[in-house]
Structures are given as structure tokens and as C-alpha cells.
C-alpha atoms as a PDB file:
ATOM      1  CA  UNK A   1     -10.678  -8.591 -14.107  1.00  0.00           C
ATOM      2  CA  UNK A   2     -13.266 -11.128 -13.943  1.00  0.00           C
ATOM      3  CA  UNK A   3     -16.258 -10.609 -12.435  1.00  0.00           C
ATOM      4  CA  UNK A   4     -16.639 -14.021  -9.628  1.00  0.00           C
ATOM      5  CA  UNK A   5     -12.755 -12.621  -8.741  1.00  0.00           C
ATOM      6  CA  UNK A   6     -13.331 -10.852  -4.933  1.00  0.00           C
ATOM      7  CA  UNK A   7     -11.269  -7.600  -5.127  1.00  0.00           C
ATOM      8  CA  UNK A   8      -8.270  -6.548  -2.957  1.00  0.00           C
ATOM      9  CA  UNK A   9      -8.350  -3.207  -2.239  1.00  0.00           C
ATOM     10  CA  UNK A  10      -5.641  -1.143  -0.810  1.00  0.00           C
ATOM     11  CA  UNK A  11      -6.420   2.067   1.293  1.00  0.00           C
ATOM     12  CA  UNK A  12      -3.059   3.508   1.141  1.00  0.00           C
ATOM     13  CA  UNK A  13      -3.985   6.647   3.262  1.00  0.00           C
ATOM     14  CA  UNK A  14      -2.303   7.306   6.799  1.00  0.00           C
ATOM     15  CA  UNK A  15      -2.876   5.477   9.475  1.00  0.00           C
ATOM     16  CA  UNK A  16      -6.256   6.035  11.089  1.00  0.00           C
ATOM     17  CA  UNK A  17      -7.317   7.830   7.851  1.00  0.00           C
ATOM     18  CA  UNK A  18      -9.458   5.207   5.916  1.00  0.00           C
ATOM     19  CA  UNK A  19     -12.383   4.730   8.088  1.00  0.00           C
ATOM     20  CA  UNK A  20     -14.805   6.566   5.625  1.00  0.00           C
ATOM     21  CA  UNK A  21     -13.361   5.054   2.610  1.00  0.00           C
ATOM     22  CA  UNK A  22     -14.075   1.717   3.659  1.00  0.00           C
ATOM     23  CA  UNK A  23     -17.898   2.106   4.670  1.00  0.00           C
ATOM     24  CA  UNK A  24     -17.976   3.197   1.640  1.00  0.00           C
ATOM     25  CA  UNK A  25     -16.611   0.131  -0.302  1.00  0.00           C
ATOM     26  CA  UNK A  26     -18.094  -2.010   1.929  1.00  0.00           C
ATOM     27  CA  UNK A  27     -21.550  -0.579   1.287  1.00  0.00           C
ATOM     28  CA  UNK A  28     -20.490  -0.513  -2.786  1.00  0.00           C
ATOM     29  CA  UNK A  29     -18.585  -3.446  -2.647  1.00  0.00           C
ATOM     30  CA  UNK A  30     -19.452  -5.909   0.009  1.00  0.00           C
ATOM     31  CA  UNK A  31     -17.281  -8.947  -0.877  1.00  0.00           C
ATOM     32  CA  UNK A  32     -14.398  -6.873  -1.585  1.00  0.00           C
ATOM     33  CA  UNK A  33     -11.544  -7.368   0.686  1.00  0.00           C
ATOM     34  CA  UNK A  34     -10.296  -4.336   1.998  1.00  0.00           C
ATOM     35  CA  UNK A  35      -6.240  -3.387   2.754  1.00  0.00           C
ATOM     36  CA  UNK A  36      -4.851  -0.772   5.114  1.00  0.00           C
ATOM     37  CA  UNK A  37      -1.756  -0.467   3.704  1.00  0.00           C
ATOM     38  CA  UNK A  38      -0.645   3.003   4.102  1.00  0.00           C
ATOM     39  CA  UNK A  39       1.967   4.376   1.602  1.00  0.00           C
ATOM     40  CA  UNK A  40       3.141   7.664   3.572  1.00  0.00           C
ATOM     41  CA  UNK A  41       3.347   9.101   6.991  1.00  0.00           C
ATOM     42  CA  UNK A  42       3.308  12.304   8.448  1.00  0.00           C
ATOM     43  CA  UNK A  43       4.493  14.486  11.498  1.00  0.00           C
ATOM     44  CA  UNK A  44       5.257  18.435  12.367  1.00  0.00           C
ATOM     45  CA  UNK A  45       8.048  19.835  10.590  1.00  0.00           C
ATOM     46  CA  UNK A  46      11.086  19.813  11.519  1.00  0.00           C
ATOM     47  CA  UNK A  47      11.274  23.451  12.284  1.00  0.00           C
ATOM     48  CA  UNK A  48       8.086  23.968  14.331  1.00  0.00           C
ATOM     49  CA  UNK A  49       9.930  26.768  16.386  1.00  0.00           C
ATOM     50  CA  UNK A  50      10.148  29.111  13.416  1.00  0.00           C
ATOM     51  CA  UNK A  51       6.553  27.901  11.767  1.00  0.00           C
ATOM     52  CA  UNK A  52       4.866  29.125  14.934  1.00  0.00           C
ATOM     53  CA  UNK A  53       6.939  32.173  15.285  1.00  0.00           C
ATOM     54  CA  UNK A  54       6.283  32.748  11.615  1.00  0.00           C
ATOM     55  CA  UNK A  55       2.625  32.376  11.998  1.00  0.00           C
ATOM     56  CA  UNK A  56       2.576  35.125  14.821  1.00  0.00           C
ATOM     57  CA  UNK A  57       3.389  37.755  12.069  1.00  0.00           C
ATOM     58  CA  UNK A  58       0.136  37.136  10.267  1.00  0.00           C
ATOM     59  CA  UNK A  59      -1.942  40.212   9.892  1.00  0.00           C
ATOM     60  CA  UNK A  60      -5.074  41.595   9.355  1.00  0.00           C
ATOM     61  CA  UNK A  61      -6.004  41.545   5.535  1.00  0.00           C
ATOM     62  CA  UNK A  62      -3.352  38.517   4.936  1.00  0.00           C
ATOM     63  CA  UNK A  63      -4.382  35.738   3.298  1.00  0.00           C
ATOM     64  CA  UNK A  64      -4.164  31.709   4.501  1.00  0.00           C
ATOM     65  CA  UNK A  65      -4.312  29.520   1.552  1.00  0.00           C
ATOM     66  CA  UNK A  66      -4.130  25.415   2.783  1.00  0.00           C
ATOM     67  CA  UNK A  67      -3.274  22.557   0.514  1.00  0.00           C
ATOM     68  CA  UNK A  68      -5.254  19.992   2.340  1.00  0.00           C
ATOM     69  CA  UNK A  69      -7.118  19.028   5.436  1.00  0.00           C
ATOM     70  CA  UNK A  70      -3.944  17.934   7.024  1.00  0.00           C
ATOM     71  CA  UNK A  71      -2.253  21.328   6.493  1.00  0.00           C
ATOM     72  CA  UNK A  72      -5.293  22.939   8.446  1.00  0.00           C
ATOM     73  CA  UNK A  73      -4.816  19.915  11.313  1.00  0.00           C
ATOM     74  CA  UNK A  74      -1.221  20.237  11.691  1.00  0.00           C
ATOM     75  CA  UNK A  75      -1.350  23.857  11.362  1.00  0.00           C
ATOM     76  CA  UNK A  76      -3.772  24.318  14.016  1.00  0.00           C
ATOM     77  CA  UNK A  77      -1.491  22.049  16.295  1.00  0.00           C
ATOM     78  CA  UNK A  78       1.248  24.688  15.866  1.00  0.00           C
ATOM     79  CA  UNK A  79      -1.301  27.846  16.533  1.00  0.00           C
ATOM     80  CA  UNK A  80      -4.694  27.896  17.253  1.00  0.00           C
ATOM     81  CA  UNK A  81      -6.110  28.871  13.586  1.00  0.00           C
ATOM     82  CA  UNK A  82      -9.029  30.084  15.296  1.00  0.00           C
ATOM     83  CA  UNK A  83      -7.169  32.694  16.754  1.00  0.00           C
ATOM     84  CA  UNK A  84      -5.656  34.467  13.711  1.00  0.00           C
ATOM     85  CA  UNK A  85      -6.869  38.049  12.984  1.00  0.00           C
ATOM     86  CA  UNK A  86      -8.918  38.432  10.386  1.00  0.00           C
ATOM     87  CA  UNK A  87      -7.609  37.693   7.563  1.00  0.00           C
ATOM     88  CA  UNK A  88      -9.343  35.732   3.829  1.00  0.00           C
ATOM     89  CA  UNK A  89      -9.411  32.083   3.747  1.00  0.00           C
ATOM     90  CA  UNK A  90      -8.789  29.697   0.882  1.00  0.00           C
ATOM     91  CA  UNK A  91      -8.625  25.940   0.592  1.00  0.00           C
ATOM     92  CA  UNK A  92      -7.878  23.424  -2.023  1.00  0.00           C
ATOM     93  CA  UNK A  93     -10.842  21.948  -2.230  1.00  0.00           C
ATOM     94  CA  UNK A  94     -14.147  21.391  -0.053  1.00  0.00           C
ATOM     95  CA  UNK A  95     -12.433  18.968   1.927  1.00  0.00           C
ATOM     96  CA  UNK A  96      -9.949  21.347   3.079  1.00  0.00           C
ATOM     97  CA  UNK A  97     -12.607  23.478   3.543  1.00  0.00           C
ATOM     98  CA  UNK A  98     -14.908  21.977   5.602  1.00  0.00           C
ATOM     99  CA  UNK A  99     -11.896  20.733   8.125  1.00  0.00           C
ATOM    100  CA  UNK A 100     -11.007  24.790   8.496  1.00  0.00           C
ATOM    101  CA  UNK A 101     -15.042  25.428   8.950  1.00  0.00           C
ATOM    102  CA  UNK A 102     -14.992  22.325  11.825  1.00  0.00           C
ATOM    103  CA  UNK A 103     -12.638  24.831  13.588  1.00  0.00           C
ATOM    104  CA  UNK A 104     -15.233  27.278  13.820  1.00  0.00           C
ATOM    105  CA  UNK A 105     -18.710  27.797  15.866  1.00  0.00           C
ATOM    106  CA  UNK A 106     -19.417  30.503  12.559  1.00  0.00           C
ATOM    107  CA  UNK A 107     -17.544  30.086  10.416  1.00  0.00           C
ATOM    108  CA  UNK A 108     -15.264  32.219   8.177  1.00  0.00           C
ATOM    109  CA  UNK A 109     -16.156  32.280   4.235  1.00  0.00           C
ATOM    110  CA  UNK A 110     -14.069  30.278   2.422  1.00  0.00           C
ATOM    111  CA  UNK A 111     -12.250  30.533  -1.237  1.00  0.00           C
ATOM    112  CA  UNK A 112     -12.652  27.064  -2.797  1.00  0.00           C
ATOM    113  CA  UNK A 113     -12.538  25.499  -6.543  1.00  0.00           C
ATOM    114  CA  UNK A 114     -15.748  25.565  -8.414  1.00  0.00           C
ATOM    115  CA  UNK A 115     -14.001  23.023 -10.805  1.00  0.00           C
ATOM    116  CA  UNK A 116     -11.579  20.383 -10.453  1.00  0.00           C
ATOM    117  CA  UNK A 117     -10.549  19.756  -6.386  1.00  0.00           C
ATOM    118  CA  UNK A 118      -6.830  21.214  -6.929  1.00  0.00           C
ATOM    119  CA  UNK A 119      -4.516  23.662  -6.948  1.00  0.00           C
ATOM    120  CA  UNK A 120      -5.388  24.493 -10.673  1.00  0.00           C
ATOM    121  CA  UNK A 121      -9.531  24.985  -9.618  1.00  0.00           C
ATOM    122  CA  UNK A 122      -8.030  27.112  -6.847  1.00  0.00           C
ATOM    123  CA  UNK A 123      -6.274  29.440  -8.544  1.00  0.00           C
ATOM    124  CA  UNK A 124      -9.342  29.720 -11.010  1.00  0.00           C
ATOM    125  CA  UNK A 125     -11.833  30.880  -8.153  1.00  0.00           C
ATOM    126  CA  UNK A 126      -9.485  33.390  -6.182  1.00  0.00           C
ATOM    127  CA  UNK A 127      -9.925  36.877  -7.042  1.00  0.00           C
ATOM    128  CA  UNK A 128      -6.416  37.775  -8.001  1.00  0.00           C
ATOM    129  CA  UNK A 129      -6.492  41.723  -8.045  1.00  0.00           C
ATOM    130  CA  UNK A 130      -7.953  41.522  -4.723  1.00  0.00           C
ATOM    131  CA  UNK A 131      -4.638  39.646  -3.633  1.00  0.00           C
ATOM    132  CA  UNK A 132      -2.407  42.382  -4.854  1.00  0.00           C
ATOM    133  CA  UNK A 133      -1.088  44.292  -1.931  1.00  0.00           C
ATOM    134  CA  UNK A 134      -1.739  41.366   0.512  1.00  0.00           C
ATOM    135  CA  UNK A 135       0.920  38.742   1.664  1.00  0.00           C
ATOM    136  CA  UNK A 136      -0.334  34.923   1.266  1.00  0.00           C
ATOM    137  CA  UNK A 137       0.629  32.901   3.716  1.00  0.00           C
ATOM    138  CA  UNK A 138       0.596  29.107   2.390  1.00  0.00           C
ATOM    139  CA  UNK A 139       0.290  26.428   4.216  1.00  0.00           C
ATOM    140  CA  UNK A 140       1.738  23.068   3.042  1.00  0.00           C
ATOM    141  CA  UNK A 141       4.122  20.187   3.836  1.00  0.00           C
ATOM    142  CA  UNK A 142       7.871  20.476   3.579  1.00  0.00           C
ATOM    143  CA  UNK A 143       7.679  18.700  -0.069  1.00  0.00           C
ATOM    144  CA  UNK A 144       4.914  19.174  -3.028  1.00  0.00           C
ATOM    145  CA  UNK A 145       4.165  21.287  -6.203  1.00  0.00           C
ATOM    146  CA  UNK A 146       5.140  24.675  -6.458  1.00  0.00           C
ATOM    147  CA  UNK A 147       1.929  25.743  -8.677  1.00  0.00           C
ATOM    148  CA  UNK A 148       0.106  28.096  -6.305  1.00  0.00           C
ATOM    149  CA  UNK A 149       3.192  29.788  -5.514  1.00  0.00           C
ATOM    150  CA  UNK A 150       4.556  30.070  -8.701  1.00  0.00           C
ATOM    151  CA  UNK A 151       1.210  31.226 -10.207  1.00  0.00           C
ATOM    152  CA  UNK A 152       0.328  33.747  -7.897  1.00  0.00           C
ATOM    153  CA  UNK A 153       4.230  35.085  -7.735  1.00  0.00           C
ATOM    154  CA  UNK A 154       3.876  35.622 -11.312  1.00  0.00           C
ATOM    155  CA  UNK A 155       0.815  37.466 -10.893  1.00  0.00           C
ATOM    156  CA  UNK A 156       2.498  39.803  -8.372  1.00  0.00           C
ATOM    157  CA  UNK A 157       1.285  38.494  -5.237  1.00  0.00           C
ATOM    158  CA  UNK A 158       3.748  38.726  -2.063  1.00  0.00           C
ATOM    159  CA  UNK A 159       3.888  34.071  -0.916  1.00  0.00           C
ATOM    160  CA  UNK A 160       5.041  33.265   1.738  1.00  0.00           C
ATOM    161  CA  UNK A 161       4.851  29.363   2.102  1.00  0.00           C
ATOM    162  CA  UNK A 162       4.307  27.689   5.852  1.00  0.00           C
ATOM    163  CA  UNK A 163       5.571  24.092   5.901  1.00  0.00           C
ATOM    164  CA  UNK A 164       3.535  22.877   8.397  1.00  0.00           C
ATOM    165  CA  UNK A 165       4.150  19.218   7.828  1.00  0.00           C
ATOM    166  CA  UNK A 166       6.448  16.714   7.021  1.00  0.00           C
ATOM    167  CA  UNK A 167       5.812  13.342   4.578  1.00  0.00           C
ATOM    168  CA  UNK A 168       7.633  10.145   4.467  1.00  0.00           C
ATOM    169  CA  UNK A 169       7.186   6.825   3.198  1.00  0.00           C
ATOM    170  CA  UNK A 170       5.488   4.485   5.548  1.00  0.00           C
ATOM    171  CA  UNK A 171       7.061   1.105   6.026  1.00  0.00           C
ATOM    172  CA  UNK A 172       4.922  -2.081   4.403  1.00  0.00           C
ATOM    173  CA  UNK A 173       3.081  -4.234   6.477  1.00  0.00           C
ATOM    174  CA  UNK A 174       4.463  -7.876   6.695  1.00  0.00           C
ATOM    175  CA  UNK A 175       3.125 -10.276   5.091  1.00  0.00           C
ATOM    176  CA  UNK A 176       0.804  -9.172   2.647  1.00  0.00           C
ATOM    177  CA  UNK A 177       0.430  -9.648  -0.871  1.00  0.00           C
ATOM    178  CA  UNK A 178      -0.107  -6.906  -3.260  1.00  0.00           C
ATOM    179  CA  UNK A 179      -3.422  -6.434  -3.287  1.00  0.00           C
ATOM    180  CA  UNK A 180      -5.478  -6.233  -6.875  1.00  0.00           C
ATOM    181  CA  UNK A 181      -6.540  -2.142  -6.603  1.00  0.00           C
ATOM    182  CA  UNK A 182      -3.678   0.223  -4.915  1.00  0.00           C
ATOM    183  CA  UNK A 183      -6.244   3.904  -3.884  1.00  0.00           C
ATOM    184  CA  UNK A 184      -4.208   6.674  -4.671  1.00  0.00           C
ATOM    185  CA  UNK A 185      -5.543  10.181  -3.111  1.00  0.00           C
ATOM    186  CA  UNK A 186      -2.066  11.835  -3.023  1.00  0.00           C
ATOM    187  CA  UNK A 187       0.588  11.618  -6.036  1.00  0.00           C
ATOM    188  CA  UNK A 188       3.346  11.897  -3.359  1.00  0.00           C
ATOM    189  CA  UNK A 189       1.938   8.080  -2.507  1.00  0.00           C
ATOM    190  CA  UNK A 190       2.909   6.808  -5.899  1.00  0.00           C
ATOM    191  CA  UNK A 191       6.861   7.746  -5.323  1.00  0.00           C
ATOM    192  CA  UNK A 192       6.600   5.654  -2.242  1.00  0.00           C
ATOM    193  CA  UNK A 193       4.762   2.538  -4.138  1.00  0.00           C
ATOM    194  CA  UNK A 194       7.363   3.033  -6.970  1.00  0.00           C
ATOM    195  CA  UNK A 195      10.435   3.271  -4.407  1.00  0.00           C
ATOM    196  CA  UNK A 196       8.561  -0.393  -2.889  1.00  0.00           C
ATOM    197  CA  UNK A 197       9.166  -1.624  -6.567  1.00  0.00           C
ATOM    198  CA  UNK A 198      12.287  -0.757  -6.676  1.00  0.00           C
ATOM    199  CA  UNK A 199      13.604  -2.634  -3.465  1.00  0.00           C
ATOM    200  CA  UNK A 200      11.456  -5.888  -5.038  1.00  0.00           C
ATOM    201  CA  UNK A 201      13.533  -9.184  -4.080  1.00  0.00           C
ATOM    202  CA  UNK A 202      12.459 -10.318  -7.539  1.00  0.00           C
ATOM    203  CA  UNK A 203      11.833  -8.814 -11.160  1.00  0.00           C
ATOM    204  CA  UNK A 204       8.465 -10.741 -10.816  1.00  0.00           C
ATOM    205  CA  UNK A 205       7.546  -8.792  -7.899  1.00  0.00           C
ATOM    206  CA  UNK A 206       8.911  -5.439  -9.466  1.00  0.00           C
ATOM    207  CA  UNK A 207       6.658  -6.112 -12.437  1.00  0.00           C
ATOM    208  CA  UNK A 208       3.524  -7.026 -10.658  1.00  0.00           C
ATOM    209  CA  UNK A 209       3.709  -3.710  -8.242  1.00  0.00           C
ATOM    210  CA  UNK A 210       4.292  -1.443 -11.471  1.00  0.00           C
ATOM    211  CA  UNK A 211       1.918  -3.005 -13.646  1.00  0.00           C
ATOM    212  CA  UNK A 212      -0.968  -3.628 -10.903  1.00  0.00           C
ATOM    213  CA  UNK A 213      -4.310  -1.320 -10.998  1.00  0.00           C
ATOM    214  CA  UNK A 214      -4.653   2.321  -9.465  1.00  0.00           C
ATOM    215  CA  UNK A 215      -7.794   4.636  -8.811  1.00  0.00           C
ATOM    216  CA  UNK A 216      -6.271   7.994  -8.516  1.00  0.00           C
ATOM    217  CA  UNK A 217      -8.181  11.832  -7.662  1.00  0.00           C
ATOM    218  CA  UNK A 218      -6.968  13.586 -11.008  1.00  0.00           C
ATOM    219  CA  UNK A 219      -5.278  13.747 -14.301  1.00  0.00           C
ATOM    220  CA  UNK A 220      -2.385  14.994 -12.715  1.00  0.00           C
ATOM    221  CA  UNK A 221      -1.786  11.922 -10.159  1.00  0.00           C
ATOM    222  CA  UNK A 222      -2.463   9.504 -13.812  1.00  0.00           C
ATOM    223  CA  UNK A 223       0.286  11.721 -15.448  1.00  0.00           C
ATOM    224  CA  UNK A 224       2.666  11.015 -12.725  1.00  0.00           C
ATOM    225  CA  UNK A 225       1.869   7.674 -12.462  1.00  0.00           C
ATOM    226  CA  UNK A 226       2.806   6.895 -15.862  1.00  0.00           C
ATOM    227  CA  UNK A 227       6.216   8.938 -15.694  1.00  0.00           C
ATOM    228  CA  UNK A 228       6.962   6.794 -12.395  1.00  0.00           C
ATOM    229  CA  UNK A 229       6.619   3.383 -15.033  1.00  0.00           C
ATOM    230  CA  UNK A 230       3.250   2.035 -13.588  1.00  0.00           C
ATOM    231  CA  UNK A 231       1.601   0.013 -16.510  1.00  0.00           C
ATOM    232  CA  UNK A 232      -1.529  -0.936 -14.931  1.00  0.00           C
ATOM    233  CA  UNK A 233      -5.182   0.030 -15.427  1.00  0.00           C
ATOM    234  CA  UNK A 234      -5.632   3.488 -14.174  1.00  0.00           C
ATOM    235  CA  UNK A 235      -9.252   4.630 -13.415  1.00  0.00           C
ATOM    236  CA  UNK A 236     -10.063   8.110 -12.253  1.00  0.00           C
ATOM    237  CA  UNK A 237     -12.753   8.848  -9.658  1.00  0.00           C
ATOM    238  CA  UNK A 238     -15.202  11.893 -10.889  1.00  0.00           C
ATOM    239  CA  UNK A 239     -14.286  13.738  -7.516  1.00  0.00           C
ATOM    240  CA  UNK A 240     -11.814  13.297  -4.861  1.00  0.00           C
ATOM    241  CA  UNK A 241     -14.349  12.021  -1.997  1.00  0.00           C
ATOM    242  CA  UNK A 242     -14.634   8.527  -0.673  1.00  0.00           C
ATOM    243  CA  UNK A 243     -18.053   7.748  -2.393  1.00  0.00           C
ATOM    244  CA  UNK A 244     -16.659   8.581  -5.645  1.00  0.00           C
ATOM    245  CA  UNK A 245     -13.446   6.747  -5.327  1.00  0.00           C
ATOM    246  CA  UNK A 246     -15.486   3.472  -4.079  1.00  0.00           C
ATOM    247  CA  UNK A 247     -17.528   3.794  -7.628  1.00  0.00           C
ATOM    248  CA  UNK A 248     -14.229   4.198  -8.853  1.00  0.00           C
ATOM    249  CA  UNK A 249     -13.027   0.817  -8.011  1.00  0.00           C
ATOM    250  CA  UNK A 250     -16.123  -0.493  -8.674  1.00  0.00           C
ATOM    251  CA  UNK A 251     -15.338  -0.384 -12.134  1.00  0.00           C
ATOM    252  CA  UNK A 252     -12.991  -2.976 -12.090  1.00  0.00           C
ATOM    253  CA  UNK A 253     -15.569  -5.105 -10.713  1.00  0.00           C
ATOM    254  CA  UNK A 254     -17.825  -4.695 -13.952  1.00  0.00           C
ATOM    255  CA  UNK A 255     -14.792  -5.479 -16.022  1.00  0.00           C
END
């Protein structure tokens, strides 16, 4: 990308999500143009009657392991997470994390990766034998990887997963032209950007949207971007927060 070329940046988080990720392009990036263009939207499941009346079986000793920030939001809406017995808390990452400690005027310790910000660091830090005996309540979306389940099922651990969201595809905004950097922070975005391909009115606009430049959270969002068909540069932020992913984009800049 050449470097006297402003940037187009697309912040393809929900709706009233990207606030923090643009300060911090703006302060990286200050001639960069910035695009709220989210990819995917989200609302309570569509069985929020038996997700509450499951949630009113958790005991003492259970465990509540939670995906991502938005599992702890929307499972909060459905019960009051702050009144659960005592029970040990995990999260999938210090994101997720922190939004369970805002709950909290002390808060609860927390499981958490000590490595890589997923599933995978997750399952590395829990202490698994401790587990045994104890039912795992797991709170996700309706849709997304079975990995902690099947891992810890495999290890003999009782799951029983909460779907306390549910994700679609957002529709595009009018009028806008793809920009020259899409942000991706969840893979479930790229099967929404690829669908968007796939309805292109042209082959030129098909190719443009599949070969156009991501900054994704992980390996495993790269992986799946490149079984989806995307071409493009892919550059992967050094942690999942909005400071890194601004370096991130950054590098195109220097390119």
C-alpha cells in the first residue's frame, strides 16, 4: 500500500461497539479514515424462558465458563450474575474477565489464559482435576466452536452449554465503498463478509471484497479466513485489544 495513500478502515464490530477502537486509530493513525461498518448483530436467544430457568439450577461448587464479554452482558440481562451462589469463574480472556469483575464491588477470582486470548489458552490455565465432579455451565451464543466443550467432555467433565445469545449478519450500510482494511475480532464476522461477496452484483466486486486486507485476533480467525477464499494481506495483532489491533493496521501504513 503506498505510504501518501490515507487508509480506510473498517470497524466491523456491533453497533455501538467501536468507540475504543477508534481513539485508538485515531491517536495511531490520524489521517486514517475510519468505517463503522458492522458485519454481525446480536440479541437474546431465542429461548430466553428456558436459559433463565436453566440458570436457576446453578449450584454451589458449579462452574461458569464465558466465551466473551457479550456472553457475561447478555447473560446478566437474563439473571443477575451477581446473584449466583458461589460457584468458580472462568473467562476467555481478560476482556471477558474484566466485564464479569465490572459486575462486582469485590470481585470474584477469575480463571483466565496466561497465553493466547482463546479458548485454547483457556483450557491451558483451568485446573482440570479440580473440575471433575463439578458441572460447567458454559455460556455462549447459539452458534460457535465446540472446543471447550469437547475438550473438557473428553476429560470427564459434566458441560452443560447456556446459549445466551444469538448472532446474525448485519445488513451493509448504503453507499459505501469497501474500505482498504476490513478489522476482524470475531471469525463468525468473516462468514458474513464472505456471504457479502457472494451476493456481489459484479465478479469485480466479488474479487475486490475477497482479495481486500484483514487484521484479525489469532491464527485461528487467519485459518478461517483463508478456507472462506479471502486472498488479501492478512496481518495479525499481538493481542486481541484495541491498541494492539490499531498497531496492527498500522502496518499497512509502513508498507
Amino acid at each position: 500500500m503506498n505510504k501518501g495513500v490515507a487508509l480506510t478502515i473498517a470497524l466491523t464490530r456491533p453497533e455501538g461497539a467501536n468507540d475504543r477502537l477508534a481513539a485508538a486509530l485515531s491517536a495511531l493513525l490520524p489521517d486514517a479514515v475510519l468505517i463503522d461498518w458492522p458485519l454481525l448483530k446480536f440479541a437474546p436467544p431465542s429461548s430466553s424462558q428456558q436459559v433463565r430457568a436453566a440458570m436457576a439450577q446453578i449450584t454451589a461448587g458449579d462452574w461458569g465458563v464465558f466465551v466473551s464479554p457479550r456472553a457475561v452482558r447478555f447473560a446478566h440481562e437474563l439473571h443477575d450474575l451477581t446473584t449466583l451462589p458461589s460457584i468458580a469463574w472462568a473467562a476467555v480472556g481478560d476482556t471477558t474477565a474484566a466485564a464479569i469483575e465490572a459486575l462486582f464491588p469485590n470481585p470474584p477470582a477469575i480463571y483466565r489464559p496466561a497465553t493466547t486470548q482463546d479458548s485454547e489458552g483457556l483450557l491451558a490455565a483451568l485446573p482440570i482435576e479440580a473440575m471433575r465432579g463439578h458441572t460447567v455451565w458454559l455460556f455462549r451464543g447459539e452458534t460457535g466452536r465446540e472446543k471447550l466443550a469437547d475438550s473438557l467432555r473428553q476429560q470427564g467433565i459434566c458441560v452443560l452449554p447456556l446459549p445466551v445469545y444469538q448472532r446474525h449478519c448485519a445488513p451493509s450500510p448504503e453507499g459505501l465503498s469497501p474500505p482498504s482494511i476490513w478489522i476482524i475480532t470475531a471469525p463468525e464476522s468473516l462468514r458474513c463478509l464472505s456471504e457479502r461477496a457472494d451476493r456481489a452484483d459484479t465478479a469485480e466486486e466479488r474479487s475486490g471484497l475477497l482479495h481486500c486486507n484483514l487484521v484479525v485476533i489469532n491464527a485461528r480467525t487467519e485459518t478461517y479466513a483463508r478456507s472462506l477464499g479471502f486472498t488479501g494481506a492478512i496481518v495479525r495483532a499481538e493481542a486481541p485489544d484495541d491498541a494492539a489491533l490499531a498497531r496492527a493496521c498500522a502496518v499497512f501504513k509502513q508498507d
